[in-house]
Protein backbone atom coordinates (compact mmCIF):
# COMPACT_ATOMS: atom_id res chain seq x y z
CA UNK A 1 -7.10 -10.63 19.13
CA UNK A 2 -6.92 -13.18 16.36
CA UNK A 3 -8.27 -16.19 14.71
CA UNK A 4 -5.70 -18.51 15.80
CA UNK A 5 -7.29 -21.36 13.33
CA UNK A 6 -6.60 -19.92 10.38
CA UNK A 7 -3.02 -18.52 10.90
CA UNK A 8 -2.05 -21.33 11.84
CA UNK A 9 -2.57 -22.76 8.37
CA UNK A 10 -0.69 -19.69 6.81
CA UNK A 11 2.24 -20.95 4.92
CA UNK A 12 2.98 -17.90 2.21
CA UNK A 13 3.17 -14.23 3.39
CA UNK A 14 3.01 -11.74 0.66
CA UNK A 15 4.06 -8.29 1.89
CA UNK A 16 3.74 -5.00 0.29
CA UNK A 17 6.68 -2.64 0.85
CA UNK A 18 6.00 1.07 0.58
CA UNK A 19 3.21 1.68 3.62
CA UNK A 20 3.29 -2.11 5.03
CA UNK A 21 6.89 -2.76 5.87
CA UNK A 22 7.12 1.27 6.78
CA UNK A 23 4.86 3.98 7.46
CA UNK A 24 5.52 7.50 6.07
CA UNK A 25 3.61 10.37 4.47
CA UNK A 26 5.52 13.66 5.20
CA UNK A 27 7.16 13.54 1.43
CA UNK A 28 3.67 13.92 0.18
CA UNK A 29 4.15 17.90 0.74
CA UNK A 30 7.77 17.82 -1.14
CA UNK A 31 6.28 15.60 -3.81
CA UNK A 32 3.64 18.09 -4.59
CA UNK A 33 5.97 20.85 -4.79
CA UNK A 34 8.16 19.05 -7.09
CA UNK A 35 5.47 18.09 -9.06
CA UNK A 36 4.21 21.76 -9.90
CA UNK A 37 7.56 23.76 -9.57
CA UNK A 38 8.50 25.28 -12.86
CA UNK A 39 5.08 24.24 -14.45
CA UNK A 40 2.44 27.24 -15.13
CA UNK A 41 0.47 25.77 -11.98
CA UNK A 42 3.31 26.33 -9.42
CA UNK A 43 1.16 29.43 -7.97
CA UNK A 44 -1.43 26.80 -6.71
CA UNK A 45 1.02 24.79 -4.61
CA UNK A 46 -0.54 25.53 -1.09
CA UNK A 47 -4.00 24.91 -1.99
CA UNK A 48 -2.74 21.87 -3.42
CA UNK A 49 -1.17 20.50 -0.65
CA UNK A 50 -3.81 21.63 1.71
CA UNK A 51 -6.44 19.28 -0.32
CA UNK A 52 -3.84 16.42 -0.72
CA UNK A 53 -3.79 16.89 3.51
CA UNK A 54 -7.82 16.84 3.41
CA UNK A 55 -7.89 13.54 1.43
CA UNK A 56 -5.13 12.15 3.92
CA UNK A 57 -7.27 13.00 7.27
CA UNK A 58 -10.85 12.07 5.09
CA UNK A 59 -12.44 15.62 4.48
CA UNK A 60 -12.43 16.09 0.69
CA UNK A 61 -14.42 14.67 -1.41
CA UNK A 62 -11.98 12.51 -2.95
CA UNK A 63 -10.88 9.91 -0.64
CA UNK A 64 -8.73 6.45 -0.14
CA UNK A 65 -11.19 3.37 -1.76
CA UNK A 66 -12.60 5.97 -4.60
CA UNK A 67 -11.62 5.95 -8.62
CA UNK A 68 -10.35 9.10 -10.15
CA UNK A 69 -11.45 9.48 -13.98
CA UNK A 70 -8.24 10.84 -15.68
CA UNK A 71 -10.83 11.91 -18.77
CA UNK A 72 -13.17 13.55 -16.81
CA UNK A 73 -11.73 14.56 -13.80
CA UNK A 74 -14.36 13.02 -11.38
CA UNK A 75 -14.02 10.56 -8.45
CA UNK A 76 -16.22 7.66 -8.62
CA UNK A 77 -17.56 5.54 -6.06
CA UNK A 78 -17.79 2.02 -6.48
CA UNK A 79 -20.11 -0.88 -5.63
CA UNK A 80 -18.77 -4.20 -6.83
CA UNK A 81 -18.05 -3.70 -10.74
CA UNK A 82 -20.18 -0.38 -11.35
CA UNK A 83 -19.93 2.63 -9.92
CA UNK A 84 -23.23 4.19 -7.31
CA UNK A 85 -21.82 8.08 -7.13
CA UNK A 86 -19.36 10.32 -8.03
CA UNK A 87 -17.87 13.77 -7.58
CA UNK A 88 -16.19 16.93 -8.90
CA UNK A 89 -12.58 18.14 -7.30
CA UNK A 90 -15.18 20.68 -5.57
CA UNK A 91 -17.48 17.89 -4.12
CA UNK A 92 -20.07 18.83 -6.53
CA UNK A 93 -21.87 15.01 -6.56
CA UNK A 94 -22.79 13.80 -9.87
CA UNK A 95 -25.82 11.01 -8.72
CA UNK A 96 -27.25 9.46 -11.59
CA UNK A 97 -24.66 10.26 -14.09
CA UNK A 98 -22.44 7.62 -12.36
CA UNK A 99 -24.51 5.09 -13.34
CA UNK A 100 -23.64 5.47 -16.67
CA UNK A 101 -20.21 4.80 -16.64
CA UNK A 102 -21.15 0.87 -16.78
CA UNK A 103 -18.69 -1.72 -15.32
CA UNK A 104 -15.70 -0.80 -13.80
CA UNK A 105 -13.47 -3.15 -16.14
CA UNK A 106 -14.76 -0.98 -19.08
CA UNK A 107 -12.99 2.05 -17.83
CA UNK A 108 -10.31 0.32 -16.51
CA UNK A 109 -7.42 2.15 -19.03
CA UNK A 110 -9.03 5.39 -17.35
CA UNK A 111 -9.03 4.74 -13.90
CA UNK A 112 -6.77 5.70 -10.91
CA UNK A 113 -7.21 4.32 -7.95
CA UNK A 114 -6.40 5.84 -4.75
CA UNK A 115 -5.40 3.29 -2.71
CA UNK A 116 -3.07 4.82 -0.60
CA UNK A 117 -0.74 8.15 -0.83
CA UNK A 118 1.34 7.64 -4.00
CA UNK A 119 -2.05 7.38 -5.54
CA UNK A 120 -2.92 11.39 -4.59
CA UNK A 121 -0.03 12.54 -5.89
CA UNK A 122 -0.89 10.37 -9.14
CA UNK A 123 -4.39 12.34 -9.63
CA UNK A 124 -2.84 15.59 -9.15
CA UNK A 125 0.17 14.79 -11.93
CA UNK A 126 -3.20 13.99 -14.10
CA UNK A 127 -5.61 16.71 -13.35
CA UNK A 128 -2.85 19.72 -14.07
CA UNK A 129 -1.79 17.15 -17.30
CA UNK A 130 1.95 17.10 -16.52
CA UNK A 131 3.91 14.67 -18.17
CA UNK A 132 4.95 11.43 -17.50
CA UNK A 133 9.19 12.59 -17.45
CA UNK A 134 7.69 15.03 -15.09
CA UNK A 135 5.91 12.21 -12.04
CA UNK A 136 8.98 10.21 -12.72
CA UNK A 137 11.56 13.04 -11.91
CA UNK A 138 9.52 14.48 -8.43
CA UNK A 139 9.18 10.36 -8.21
CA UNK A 140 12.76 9.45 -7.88
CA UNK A 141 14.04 12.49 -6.52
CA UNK A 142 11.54 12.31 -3.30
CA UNK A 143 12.53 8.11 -3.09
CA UNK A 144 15.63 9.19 -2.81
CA UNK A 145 14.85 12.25 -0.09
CA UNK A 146 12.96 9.27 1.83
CA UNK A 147 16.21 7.33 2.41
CA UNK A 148 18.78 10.00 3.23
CA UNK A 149 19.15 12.84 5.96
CA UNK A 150 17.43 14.52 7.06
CA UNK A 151 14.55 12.99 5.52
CA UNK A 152 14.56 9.68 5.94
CA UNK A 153 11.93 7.65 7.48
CA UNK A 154 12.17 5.79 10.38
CA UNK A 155 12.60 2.15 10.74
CA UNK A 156 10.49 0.45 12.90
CA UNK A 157 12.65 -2.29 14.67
CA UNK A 158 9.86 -3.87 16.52
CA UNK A 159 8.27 -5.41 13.58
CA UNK A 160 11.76 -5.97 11.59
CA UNK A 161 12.45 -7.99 14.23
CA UNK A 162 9.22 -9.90 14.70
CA UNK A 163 9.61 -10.60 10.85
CA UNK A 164 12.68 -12.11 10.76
CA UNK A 165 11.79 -14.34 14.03
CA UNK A 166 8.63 -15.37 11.75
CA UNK A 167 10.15 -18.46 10.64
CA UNK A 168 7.24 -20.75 10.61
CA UNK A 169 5.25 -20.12 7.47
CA UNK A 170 7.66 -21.74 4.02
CA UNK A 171 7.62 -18.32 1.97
CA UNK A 172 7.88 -14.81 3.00
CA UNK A 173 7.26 -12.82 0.09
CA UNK A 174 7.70 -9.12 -1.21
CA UNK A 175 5.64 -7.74 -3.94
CA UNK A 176 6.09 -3.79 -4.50
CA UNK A 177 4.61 -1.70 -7.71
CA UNK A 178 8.08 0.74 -7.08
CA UNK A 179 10.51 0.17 -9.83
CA UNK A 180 13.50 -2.22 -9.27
CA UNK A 181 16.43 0.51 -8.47
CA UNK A 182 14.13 2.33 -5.44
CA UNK A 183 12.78 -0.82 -4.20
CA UNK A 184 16.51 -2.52 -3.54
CA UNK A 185 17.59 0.76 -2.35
CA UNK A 186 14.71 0.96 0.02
CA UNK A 187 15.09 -2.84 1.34
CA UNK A 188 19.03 -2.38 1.34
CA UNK A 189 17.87 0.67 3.75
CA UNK A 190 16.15 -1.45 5.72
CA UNK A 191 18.26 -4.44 5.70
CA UNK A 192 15.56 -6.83 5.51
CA UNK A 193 16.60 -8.38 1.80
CA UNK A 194 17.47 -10.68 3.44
CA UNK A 195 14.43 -11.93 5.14
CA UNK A 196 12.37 -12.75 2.51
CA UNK A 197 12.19 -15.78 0.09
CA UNK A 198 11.45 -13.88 -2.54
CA UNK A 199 11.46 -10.16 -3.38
CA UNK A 200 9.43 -8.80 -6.42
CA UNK A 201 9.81 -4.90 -8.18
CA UNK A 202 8.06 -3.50 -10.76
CA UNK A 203 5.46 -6.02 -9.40
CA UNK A 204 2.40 -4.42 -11.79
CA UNK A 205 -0.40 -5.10 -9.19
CA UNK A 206 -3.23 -5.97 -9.26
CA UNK A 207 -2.45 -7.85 -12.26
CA UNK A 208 0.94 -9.05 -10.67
CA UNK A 209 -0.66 -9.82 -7.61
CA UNK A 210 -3.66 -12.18 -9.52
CA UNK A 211 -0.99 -13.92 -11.47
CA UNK A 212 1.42 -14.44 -8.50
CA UNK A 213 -1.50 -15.82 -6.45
CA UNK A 214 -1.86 -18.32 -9.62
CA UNK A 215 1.86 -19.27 -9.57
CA UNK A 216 2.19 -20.20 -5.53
CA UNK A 217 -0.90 -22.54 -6.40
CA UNK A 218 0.59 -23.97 -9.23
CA UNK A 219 2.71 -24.96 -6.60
CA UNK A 220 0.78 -26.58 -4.41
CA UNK A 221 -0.47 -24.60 -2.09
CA UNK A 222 -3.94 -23.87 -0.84
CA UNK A 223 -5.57 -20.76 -1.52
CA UNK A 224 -6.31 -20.39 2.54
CA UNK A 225 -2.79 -20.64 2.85
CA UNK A 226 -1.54 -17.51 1.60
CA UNK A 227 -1.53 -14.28 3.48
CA UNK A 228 -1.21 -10.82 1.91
CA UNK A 229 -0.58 -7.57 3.72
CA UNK A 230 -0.86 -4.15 2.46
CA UNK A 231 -2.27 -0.58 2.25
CA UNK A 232 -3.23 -0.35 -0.61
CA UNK A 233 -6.62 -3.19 -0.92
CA UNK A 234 -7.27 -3.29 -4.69
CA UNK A 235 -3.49 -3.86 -5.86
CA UNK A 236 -2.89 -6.46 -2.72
CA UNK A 237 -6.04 -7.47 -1.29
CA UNK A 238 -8.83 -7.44 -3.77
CA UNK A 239 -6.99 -10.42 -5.82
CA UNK A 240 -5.90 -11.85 -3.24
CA UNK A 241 -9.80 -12.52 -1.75
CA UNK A 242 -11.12 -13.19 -5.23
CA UNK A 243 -9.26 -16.57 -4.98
CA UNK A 244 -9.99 -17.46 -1.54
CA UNK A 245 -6.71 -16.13 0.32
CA UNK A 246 -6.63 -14.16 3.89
CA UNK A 247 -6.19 -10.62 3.63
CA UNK A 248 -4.82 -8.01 5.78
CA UNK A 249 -5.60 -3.98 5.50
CA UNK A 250 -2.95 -1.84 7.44
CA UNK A 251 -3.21 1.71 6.86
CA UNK A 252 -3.87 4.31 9.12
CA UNK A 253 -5.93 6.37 6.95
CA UNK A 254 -9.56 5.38 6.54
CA UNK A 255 -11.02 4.30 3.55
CA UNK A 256 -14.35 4.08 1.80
CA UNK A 257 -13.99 0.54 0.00
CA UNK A 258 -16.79 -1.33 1.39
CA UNK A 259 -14.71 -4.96 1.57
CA UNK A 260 -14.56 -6.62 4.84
CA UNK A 261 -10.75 -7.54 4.72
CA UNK A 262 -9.84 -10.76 7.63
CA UNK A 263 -7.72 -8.23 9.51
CA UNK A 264 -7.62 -4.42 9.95
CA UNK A 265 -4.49 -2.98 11.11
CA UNK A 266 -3.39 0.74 11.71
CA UNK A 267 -0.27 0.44 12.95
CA UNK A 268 3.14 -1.38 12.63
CA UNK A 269 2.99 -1.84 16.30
CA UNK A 270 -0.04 -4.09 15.76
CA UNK A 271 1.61 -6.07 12.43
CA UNK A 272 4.62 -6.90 14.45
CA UNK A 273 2.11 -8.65 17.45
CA UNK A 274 0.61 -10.63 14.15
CA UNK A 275 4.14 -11.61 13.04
CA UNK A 276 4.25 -13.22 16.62
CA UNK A 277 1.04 -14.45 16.55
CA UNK A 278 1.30 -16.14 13.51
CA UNK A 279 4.82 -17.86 14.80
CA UNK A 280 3.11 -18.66 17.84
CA UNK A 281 0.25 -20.10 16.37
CA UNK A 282 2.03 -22.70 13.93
CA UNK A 283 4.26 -23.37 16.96
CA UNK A 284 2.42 -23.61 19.77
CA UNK A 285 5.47 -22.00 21.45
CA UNK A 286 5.38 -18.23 22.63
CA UNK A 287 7.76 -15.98 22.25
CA UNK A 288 10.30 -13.83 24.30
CA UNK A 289 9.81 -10.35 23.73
CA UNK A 290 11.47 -7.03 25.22
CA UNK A 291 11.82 -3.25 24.15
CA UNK A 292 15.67 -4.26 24.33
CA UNK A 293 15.56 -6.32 21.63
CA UNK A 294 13.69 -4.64 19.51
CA UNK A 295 15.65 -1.43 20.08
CA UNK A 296 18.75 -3.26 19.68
CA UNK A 297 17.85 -4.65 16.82
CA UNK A 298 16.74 -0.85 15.22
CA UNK A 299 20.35 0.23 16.00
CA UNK A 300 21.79 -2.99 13.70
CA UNK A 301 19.66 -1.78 11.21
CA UNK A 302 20.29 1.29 11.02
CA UNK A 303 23.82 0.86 11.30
């Protein structure tokens, strides 16, 4: 299933959190609501959410990979630095006028990208013009939802497990965009703080991601070295490849951005056999695996 060359030259892991290390998209419908509730656009709720689900499953026009224009309320399509297409909310395609918008660094400041669900509800918080105290309130109050009954998400002891027997590479690494508080609260949650080497909040990526990549090589490693995993490719992935490193995509939503990542994963069922692979790789030594363990090791979690 995988190159067993190159992983076995991975020394640094760098792991997103929200959508890597868990998998979860039912709060998208309770972020939504709390987003609009006791705003003049509460009435549009359910046709809200039923778009947000089209984008999720890959039938509206606006989908994972594309760029949402906060000015102009248009997603655009891109192609390296420019952009090739675009469209309305509606799926009215604007051709030619896409073209115009030039490189994609020069719209940067007005650029969302949706690179995974948190994105989605970041367009819709921008194309009804709420303000920022109100995304940060239907923010924090879903993260908090997410890790308390009866909405918690579910841990997935397989791969907790097959992370913390990954003891191989030198650094395992956490990176997340969420701001400290959540981010703790979620690993604490978890109880996998402990497993890494190194956890980072408030990470800022892409930016955060370029200039880590630029530290652990300041360090001595090798470019081909480093490993990131995520959902989301432009804030863990794109910089990442720009300076040489393996990338991993896990997501099981499609998406339209065009890169050709090292690995494409779905599932956390498949990141857990490339924690193992990786250890067996570098070891030359397989390892013992049941459904016991990994069960048993769900219930320590979890408490």
């Amino acid at each position: 299933m995988y190159n067993e060359k190159w992983l076995s030259e991975i020394k640094v892991i760098v792991f997103d959190m929200d959508g890597t290390l868990y998998q979860e998209d039912k709060f998208m419908e309770r972020y939504i609501r709390y987003l609009l509730e006791g705003t003049e656009h509460e009435r549009e709720t359910v046709a809200v959410i039923s778009a947000v689900r089209d984008i999720l499953k890959g039938q509206h026009p606006f989908q994972f990979g594309h760029f949402y224009h906060t000015q102009d309320d248009l997603v655009l399509v891109r192609h390296d630095d420019s952009f090739i297409q675009g469209f309305t909310w509606e799926g009215t395609a604007i051709h030619e006028r896409a073209n115009g918008y030039g490189r994609l660094s020069s719209q940067a400041p007005h650029l969302i990208h949706i690179g995974d669900p948190w994105g989605i509800a970041a367009v819709v918080s921008h194309r009804f013009k709420l303000s920022r105290g109100k995304l940060q309130s239907a923010f924090e109050r879903v993260r908090k939802e997410m890790i308390l009954a009866p909405h918690h998400f579910e841990l997935h002891g397989d791969l907790l497990l097959a992370i913390e027997e990954l003891t191989a590479v030198k650094q395992k690494i956490v990176m997340t965009n969420t701001y400290l508080e959540s981010g703790i609260e979620f690993l604490n949650y978890m109880n996998i703080h402990h497993l890494f080497d190194e956890v980072h909040c408030g990470a800022e990526k892409p930016a955060g991601m370029d200039n880590y990549i630029t530290s652990l090589l300041e360090r001595g490693f090798q470019a081909h070295e480093i490993l990131s995993i995520g959902d989301n490719p432009w804030n863990d992935l794109h910089p990442v490849k720009r300076r040489g490193g393996r990338t991993c995509f896990i997501s099981p939503y499609e998406s339209s951005d065009p890169e050709i990542w090292d690995l494409r994963l779905k599932t956390l069922d498949e990141l857990a056999q490339l924690m193992r692979a990786i250890q067996e790789s570098i070891t030359r030594r397989p390892i013992p695996y049941g459904e016991d363990r990994a069960e048993a090791y769900k219930q320590e979690v979890q408490g």
